[in-house]
Protein backbone atom coordinates (compact mmCIF):
# COMPACT_ATOMS: atom_id res chain seq x y z
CA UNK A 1 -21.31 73.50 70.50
CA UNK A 2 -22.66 71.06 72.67
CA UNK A 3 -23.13 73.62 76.13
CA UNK A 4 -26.57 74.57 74.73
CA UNK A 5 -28.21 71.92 73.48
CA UNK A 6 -30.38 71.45 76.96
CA UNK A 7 -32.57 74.46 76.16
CA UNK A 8 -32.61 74.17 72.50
CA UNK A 9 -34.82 70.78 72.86
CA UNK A 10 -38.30 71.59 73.07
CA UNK A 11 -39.98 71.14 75.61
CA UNK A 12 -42.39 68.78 73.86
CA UNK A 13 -39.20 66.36 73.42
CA UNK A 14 -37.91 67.20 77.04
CA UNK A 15 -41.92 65.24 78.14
CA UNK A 16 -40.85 62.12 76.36
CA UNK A 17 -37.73 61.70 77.91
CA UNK A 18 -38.86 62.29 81.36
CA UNK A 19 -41.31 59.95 80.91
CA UNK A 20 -38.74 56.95 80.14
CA UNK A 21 -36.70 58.10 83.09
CA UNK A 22 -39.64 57.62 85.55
CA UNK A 23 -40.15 54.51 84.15
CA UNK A 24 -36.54 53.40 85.14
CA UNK A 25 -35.32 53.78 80.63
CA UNK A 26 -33.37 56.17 79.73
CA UNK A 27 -34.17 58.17 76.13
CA UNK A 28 -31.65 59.75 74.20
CA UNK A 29 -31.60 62.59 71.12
CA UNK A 30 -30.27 61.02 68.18
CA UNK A 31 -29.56 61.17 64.11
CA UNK A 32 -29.99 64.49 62.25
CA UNK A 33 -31.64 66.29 65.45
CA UNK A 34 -28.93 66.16 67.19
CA UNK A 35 -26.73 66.78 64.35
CA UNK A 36 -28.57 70.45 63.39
CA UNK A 37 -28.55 71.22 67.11
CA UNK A 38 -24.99 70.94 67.15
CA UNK A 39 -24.29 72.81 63.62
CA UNK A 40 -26.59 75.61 65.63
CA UNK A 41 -29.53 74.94 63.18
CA UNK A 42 -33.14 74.27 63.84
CA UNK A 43 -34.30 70.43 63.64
CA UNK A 44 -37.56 69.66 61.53
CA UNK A 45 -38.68 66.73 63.71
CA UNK A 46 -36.71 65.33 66.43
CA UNK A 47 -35.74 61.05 66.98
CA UNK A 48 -34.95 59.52 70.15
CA UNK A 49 -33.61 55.87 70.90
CA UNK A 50 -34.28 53.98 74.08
CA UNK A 51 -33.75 50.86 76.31
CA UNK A 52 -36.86 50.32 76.61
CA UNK A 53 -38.91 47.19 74.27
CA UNK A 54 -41.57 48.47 72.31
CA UNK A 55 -43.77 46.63 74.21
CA UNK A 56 -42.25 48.93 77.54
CA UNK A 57 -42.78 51.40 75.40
CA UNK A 58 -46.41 50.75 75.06
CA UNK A 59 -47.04 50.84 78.76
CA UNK A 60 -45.11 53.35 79.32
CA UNK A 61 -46.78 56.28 77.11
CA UNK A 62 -50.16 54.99 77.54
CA UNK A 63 -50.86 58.25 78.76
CA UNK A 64 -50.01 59.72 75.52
CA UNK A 65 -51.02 59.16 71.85
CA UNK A 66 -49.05 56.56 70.25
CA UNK A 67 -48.81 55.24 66.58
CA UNK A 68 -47.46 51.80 65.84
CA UNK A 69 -44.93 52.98 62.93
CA UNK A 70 -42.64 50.42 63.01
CA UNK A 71 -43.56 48.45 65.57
CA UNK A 72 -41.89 45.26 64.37
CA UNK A 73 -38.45 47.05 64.14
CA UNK A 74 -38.87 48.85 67.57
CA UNK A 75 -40.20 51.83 66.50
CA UNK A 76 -43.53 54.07 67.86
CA UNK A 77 -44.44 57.26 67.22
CA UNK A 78 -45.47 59.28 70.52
CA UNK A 79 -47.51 62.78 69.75
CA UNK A 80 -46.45 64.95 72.72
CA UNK A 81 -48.50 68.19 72.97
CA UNK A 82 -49.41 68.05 69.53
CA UNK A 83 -46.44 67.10 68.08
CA UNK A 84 -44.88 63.53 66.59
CA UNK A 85 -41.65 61.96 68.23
CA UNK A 86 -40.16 59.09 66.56
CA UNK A 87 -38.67 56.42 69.50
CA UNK A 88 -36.87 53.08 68.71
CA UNK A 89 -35.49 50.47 70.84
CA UNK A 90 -32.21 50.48 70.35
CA UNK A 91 -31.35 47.84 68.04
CA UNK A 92 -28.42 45.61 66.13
CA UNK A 93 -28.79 44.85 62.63
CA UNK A 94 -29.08 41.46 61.30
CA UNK A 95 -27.81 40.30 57.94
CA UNK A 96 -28.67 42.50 54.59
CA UNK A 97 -29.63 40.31 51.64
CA UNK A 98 -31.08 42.78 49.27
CA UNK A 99 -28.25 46.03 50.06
CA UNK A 100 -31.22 47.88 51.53
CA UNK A 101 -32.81 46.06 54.60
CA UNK A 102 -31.27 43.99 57.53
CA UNK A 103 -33.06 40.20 56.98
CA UNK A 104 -34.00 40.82 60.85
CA UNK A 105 -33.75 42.91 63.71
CA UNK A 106 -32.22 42.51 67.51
CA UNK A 107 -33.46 44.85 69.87
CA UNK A 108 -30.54 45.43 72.82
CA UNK A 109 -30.29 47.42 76.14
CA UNK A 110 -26.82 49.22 75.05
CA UNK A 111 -26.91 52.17 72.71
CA UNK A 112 -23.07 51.49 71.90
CA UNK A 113 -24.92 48.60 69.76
CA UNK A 114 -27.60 50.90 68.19
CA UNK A 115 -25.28 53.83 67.48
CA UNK A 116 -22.38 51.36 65.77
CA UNK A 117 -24.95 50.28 62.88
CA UNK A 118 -25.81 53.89 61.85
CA UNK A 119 -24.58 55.44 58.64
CA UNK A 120 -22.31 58.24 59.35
CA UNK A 121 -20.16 59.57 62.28
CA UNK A 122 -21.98 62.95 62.32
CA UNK A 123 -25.85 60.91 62.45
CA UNK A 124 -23.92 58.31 65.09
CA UNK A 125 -24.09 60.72 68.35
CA UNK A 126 -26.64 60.59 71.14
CA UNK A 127 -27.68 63.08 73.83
CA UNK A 128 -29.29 62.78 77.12
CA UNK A 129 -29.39 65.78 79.62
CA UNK A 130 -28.11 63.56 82.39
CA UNK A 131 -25.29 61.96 80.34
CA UNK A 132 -24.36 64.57 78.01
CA UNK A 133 -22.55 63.45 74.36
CA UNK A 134 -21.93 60.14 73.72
CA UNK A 135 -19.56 60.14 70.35
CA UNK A 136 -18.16 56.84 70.33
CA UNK A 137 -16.67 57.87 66.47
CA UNK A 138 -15.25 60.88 66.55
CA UNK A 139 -18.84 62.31 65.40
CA UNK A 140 -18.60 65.82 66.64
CA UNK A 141 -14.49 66.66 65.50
CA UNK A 142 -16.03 65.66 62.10
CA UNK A 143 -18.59 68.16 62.02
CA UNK A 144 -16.78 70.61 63.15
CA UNK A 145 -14.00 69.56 60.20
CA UNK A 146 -16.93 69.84 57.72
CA UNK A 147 -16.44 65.82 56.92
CA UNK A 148 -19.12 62.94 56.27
CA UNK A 149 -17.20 59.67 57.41
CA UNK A 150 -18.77 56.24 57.36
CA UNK A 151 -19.12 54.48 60.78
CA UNK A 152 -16.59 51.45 61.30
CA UNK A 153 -15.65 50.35 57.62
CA UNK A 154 -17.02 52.20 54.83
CA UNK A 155 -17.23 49.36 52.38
CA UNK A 156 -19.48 47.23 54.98
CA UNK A 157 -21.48 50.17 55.53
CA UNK A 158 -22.45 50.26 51.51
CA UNK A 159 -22.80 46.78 51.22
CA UNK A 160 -24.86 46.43 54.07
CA UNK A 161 -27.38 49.46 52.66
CA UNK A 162 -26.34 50.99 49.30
CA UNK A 163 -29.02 53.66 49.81
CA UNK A 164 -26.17 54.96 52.33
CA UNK A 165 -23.81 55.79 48.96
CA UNK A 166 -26.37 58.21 47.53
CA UNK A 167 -27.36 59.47 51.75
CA UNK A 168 -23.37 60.25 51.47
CA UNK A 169 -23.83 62.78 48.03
CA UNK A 170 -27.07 64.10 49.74
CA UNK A 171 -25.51 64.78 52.67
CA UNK A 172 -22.73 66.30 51.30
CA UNK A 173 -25.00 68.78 49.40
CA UNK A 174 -27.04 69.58 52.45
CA UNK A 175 -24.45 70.07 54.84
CA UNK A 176 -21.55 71.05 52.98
CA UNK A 177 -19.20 68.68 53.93
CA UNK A 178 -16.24 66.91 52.35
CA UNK A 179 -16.60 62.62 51.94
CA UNK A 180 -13.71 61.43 53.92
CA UNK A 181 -11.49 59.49 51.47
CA UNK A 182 -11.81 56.12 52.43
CA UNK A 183 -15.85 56.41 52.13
CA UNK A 184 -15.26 58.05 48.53
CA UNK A 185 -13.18 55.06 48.00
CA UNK A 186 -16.08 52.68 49.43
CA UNK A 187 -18.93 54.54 47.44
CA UNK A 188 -17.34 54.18 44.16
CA UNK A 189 -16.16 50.17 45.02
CA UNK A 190 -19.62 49.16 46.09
CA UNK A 191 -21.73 51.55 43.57
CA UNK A 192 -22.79 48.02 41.46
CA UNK A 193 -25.53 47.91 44.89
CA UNK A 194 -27.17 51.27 43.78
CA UNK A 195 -28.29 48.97 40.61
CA UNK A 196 -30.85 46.83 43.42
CA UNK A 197 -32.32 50.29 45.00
CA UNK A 198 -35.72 50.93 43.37
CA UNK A 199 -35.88 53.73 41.35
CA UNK A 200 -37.99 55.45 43.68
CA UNK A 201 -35.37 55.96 46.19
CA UNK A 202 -33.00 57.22 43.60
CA UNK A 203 -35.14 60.13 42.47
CA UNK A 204 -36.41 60.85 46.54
CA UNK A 205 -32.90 61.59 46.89
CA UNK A 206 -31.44 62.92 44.46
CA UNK A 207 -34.46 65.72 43.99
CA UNK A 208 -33.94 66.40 47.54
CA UNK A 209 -29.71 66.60 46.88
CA UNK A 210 -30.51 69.22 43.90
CA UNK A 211 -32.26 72.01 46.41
CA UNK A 212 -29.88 71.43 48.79
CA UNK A 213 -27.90 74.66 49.43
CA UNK A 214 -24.12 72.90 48.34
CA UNK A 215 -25.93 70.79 45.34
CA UNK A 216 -22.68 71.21 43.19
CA UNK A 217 -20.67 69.58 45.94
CA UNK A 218 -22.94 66.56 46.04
CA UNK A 219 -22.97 66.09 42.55
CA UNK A 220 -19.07 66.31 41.79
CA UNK A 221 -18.71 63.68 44.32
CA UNK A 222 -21.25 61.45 42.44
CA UNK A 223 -19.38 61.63 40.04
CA UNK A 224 -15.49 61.60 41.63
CA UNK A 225 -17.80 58.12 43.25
CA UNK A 226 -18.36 57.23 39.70
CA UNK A 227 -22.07 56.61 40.07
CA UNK A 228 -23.45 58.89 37.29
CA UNK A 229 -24.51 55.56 35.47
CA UNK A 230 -26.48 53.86 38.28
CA UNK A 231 -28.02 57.32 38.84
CA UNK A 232 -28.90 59.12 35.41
CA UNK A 233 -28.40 55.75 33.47
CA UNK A 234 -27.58 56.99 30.21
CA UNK A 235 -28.63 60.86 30.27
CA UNK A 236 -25.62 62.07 32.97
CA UNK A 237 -25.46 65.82 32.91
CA UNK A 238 -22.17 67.61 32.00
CA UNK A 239 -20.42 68.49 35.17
CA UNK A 240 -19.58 71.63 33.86
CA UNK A 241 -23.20 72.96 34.73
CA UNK A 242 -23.07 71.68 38.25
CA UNK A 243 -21.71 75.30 39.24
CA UNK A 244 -24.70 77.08 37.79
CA UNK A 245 -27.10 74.97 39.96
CA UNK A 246 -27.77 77.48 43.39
CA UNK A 247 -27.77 80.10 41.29
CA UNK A 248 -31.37 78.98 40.12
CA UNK A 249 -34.35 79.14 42.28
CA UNK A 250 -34.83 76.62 44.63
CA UNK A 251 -36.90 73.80 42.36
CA UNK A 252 -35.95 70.35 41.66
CA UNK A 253 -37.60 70.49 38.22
CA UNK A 254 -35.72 73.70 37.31
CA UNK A 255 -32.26 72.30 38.22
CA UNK A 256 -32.41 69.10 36.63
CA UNK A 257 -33.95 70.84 33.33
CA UNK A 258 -30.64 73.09 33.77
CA UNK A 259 -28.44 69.67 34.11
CA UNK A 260 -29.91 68.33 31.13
CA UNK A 261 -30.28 71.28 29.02
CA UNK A 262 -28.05 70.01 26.20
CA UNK A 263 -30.22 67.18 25.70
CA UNK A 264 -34.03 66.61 24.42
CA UNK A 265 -37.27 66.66 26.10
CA UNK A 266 -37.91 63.30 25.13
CA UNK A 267 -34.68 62.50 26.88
CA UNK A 268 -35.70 63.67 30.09
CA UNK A 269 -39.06 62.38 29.90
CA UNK A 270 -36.75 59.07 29.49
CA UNK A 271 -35.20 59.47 32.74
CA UNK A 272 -38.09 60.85 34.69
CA UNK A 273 -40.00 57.81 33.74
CA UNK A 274 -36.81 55.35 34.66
CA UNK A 275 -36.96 57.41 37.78
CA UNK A 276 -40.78 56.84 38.45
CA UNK A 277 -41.30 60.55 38.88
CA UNK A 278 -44.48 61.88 39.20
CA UNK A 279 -46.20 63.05 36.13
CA UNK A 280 -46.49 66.73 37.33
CA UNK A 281 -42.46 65.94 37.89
CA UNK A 282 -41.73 65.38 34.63
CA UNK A 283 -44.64 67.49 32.46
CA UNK A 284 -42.48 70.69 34.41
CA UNK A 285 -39.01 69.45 33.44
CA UNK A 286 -39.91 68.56 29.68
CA UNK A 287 -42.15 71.58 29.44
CA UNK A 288 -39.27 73.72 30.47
CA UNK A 289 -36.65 71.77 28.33
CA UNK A 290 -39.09 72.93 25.03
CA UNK A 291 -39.80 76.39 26.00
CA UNK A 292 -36.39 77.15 26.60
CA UNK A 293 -35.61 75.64 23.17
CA UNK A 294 -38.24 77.94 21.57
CA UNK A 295 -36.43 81.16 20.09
CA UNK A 296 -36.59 83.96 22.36
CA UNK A 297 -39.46 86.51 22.29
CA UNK A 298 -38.78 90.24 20.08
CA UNK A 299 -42.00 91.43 20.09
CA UNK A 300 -45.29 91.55 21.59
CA UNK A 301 -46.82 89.91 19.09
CA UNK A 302 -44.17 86.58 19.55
CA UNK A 303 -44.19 87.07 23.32
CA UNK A 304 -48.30 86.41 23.32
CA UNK A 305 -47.45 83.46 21.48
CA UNK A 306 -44.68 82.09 23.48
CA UNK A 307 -46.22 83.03 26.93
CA UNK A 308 -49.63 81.09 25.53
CA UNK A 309 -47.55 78.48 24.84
CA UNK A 310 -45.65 77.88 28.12
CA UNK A 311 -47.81 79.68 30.68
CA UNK A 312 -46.60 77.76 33.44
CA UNK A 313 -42.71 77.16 31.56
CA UNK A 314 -41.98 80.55 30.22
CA UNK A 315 -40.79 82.29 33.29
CA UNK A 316 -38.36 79.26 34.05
CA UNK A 317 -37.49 78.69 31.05
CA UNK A 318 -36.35 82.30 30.63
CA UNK A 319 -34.42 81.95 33.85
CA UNK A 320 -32.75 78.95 32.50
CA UNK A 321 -31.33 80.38 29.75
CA UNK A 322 -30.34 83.28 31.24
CA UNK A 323 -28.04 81.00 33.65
CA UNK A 324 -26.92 79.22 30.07
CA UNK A 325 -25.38 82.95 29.37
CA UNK A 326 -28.23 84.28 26.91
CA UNK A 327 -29.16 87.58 27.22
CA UNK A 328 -32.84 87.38 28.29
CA UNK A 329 -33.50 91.03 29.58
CA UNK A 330 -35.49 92.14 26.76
CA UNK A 331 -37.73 89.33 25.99
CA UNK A 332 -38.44 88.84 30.06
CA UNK A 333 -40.14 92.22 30.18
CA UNK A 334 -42.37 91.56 27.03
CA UNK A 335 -43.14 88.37 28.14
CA UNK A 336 -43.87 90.02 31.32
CA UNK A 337 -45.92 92.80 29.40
CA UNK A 338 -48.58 90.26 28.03
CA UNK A 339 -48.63 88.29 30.78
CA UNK A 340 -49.74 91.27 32.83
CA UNK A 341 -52.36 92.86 30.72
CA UNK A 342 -53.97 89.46 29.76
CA UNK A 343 -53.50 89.94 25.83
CA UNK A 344 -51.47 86.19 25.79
CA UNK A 345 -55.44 85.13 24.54
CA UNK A 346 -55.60 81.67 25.30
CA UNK A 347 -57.68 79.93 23.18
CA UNK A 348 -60.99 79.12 26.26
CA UNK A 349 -60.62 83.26 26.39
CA UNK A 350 -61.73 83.67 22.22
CA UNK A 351 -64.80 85.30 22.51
CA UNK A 352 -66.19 82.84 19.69
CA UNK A 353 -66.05 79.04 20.76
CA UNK A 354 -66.01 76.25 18.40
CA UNK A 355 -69.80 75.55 18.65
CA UNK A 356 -70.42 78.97 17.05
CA UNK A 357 -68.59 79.02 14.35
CA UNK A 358 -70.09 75.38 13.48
CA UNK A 359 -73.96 76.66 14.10
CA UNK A 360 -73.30 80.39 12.46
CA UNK A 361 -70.90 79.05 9.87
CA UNK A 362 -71.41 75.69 9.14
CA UNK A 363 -67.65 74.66 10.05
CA UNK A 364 -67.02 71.47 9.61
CA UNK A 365 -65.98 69.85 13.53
CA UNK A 366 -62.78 68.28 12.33
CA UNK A 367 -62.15 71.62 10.92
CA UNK A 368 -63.10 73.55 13.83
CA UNK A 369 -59.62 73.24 16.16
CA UNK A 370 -57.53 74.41 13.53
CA UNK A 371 -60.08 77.74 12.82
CA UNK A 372 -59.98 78.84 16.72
CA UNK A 373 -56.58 78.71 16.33
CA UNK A 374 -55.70 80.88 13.30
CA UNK A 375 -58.20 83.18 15.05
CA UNK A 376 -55.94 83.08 18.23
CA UNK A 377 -53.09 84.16 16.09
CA UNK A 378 -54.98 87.00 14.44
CA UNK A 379 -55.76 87.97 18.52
CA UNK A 380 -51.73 87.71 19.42
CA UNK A 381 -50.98 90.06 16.52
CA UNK A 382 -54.02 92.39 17.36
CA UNK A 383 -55.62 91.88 20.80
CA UNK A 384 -58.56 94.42 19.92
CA UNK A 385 -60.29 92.35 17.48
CA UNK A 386 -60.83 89.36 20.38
CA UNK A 387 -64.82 90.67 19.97
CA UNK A 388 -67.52 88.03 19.39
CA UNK A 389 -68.74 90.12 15.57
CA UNK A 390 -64.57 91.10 14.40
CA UNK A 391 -63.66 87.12 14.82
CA UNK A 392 -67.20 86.10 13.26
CA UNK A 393 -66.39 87.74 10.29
CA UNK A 394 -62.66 87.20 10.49
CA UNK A 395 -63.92 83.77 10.41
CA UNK A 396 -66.62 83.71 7.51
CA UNK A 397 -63.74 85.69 5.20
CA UNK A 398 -61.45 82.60 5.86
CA UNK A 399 -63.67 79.93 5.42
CA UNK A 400 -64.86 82.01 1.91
CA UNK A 401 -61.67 82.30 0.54
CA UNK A 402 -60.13 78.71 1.68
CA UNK A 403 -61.42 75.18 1.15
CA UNK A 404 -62.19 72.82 3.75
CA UNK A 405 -63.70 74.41 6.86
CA UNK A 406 -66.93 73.79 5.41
């Protein structure tokens, strides 16, 4: 596990540390890095902490392109050959007044300090060619064991940072890993914190915990945690559905509509907005939560009009209630039938627009919305007669024989 890790760091990483150890610092591999190197997987970006103050830090890469990040909490970011490399001064927590963010920061030359604040044994590691692992808490038996285990006490760890509780389901999700007992325990005694997290945080993570590849795992120990309310306040999904979850594609939007399938769209448009989701966020979930209430497609004619409908919802939505158990086979290919040859007519592809029919047949404007539309339907049923004279006249005989649209 650990015998390879040398030529798995890029060599982009390999720069940075060489250039704290000619400048008499020492920089070591750290957090979830080091963590995927030694699960055999491929880091997205890489950390490193060092001795080194950030303002040693500043003289030291002045060769190199650095960004002040966090400058005030020790941390730059140095782009070596292209590429952004987060390094902090190693560090000891002050006291946490808001259970999110120490009141102050102490940097410290001794990375025992710096890796006994972190979250979890498996994050809490550090690497350095020279020095090899340094797992001062039994971080590397627990990933190997498949466990997430809070550093030191669990319940200080959640007080301190209560974002850590909901890191723990995430993590769980991602990884696959089992919550070691005592930091179930811990979540679930501390969970009243998760109530001063902005609701910003809360949705970050737990979008990011449904596309995770274990996302049923997470979830059931949200719940064993007993933090369903401080999460999905009062719209908490059956746990029944959790199973379903990977079997859907790999969207956020599409796995919570799944988890709240039994409820309204006005219901999840509740939560999305408690959540401070984007708009596009919730417009997806809600839009899928009404197509898939809509009944299904049986002919081409109802297929135009649901695909019209839910152009951007109605493959999803089909795929969501196929994982509810309907049968879905049917109505996917005539959906996919319309879809193809372009006969779900929206109503910007009429060939009449609204200004015609008001200058050729004196349609009244309030009137004229509800006209395209009947013509639309008359299209769905027929596709051929979407031609400029056929809806002209289709038009004029409505407006004849009923009051109103002139």
């Amino acid at each position: 596990m650990e015998s390879n890790i040398a030529v798995r760091v890029p060599a982009y990483v390999t720069a940075v540390m060489d250039t704290l150890e000619r400048a008499g610092h020492r920089g070591y591999l750290v957090g979830g890095s080091l963590r995927d190197l030694l699960l055999d997987k491929t880091p997205h970006d890489f950390d490193l902490t060092t001795d080194a103050t950030p303002e040693e830090m500043l003289v030291i890469f002045s060769d190199f392109r650095v960004i002040p990040t966090g400058l005030r909490h020790g941390t730059l970011t140095v782009l070596s050959q292209g590429q952004p490399i987060e390094v902090t001064t190693h560090r000891v927590d002050g006291d946490y007044l808001d259970a999110r963010r120490p009141e102050s920061v102490f940097f410290t030359r001794r990375l025992a300090d710096d890796l006994s604040r972190r979250d979890f044994t498996v994050n809490a590691m550090a690497w350095h060619p020279a020095v090899g692992l340094v797992d001062l808490f039994g971080g590397r038996e627990d990933l190997q064991s498949g466990i997430l285990r809070a550093v030191g006490d669990p319940v200080a760890r959640f007080t301190e940072d209560a974002l850590r509780i909901l890191r723990a389901f995430r993590f769980s999700a991602q990884l696959g890993f089992s919550i070691e007992k005592n930091t179930l325990t811990a979540a679930r005694e501390t969970r009243a914190g998760l109530e001063r997290i902005s609701a910003e945080r809360i949705f970050s993570e737990i979008s990011r915990l449904l596309i995770c590849p274990a996302a049923p795992r997470g979830l059931d120990a949200l719940f064993a945690a007993d933090c369903q309310e401080q999460v999905f306040f009062d719209a908490a999904p059956k746990t029944d559905l959790f199973s379903s979850l990977t079997s859907l594609p790999i969207e956020a939007e599409l796995r919570l509509a799944l988890l709240l399938s039994d409820r309204t769209a006005k219901d999840a448009l509740k939560l999305c907005r408690r959540w401070r989701a984007s708009n596009a966020f919730a417009e997806r979930v809600c839009g899928l939560l009404k197509a898939a209430g809509e009944p299904l497609p049986d002919s081409l004619y109802t297929a135009r009009r649901f695909v019209c409908g839910y152009w951007k919802e109605w493959d999803g939505a089909l795929i969501l209630r196929q994982t509810l158990g309907q049968n879905t086979e049917e109505a996917r290919k005539l959906c996919k039938t319309v879809a193809k040859n372009g006969t779900a007519i929206e109503l910007r592809r009429l060939a009449v627009n609204g200004k015609e029919l008001q200058e050729r047949l004196s349609v009244r404007p309030a009137k004229t919305g509800e006209l395209l539309k009947r013509l639309q339907d008359l299209c769905w049923q027929e596709p051929q007669q979407n031609k400029k004279g056929i809806l002209l006249a289709l038009a004029d005989e409505i407006c004849r024989k009923e009051k109103g649209f002139v």
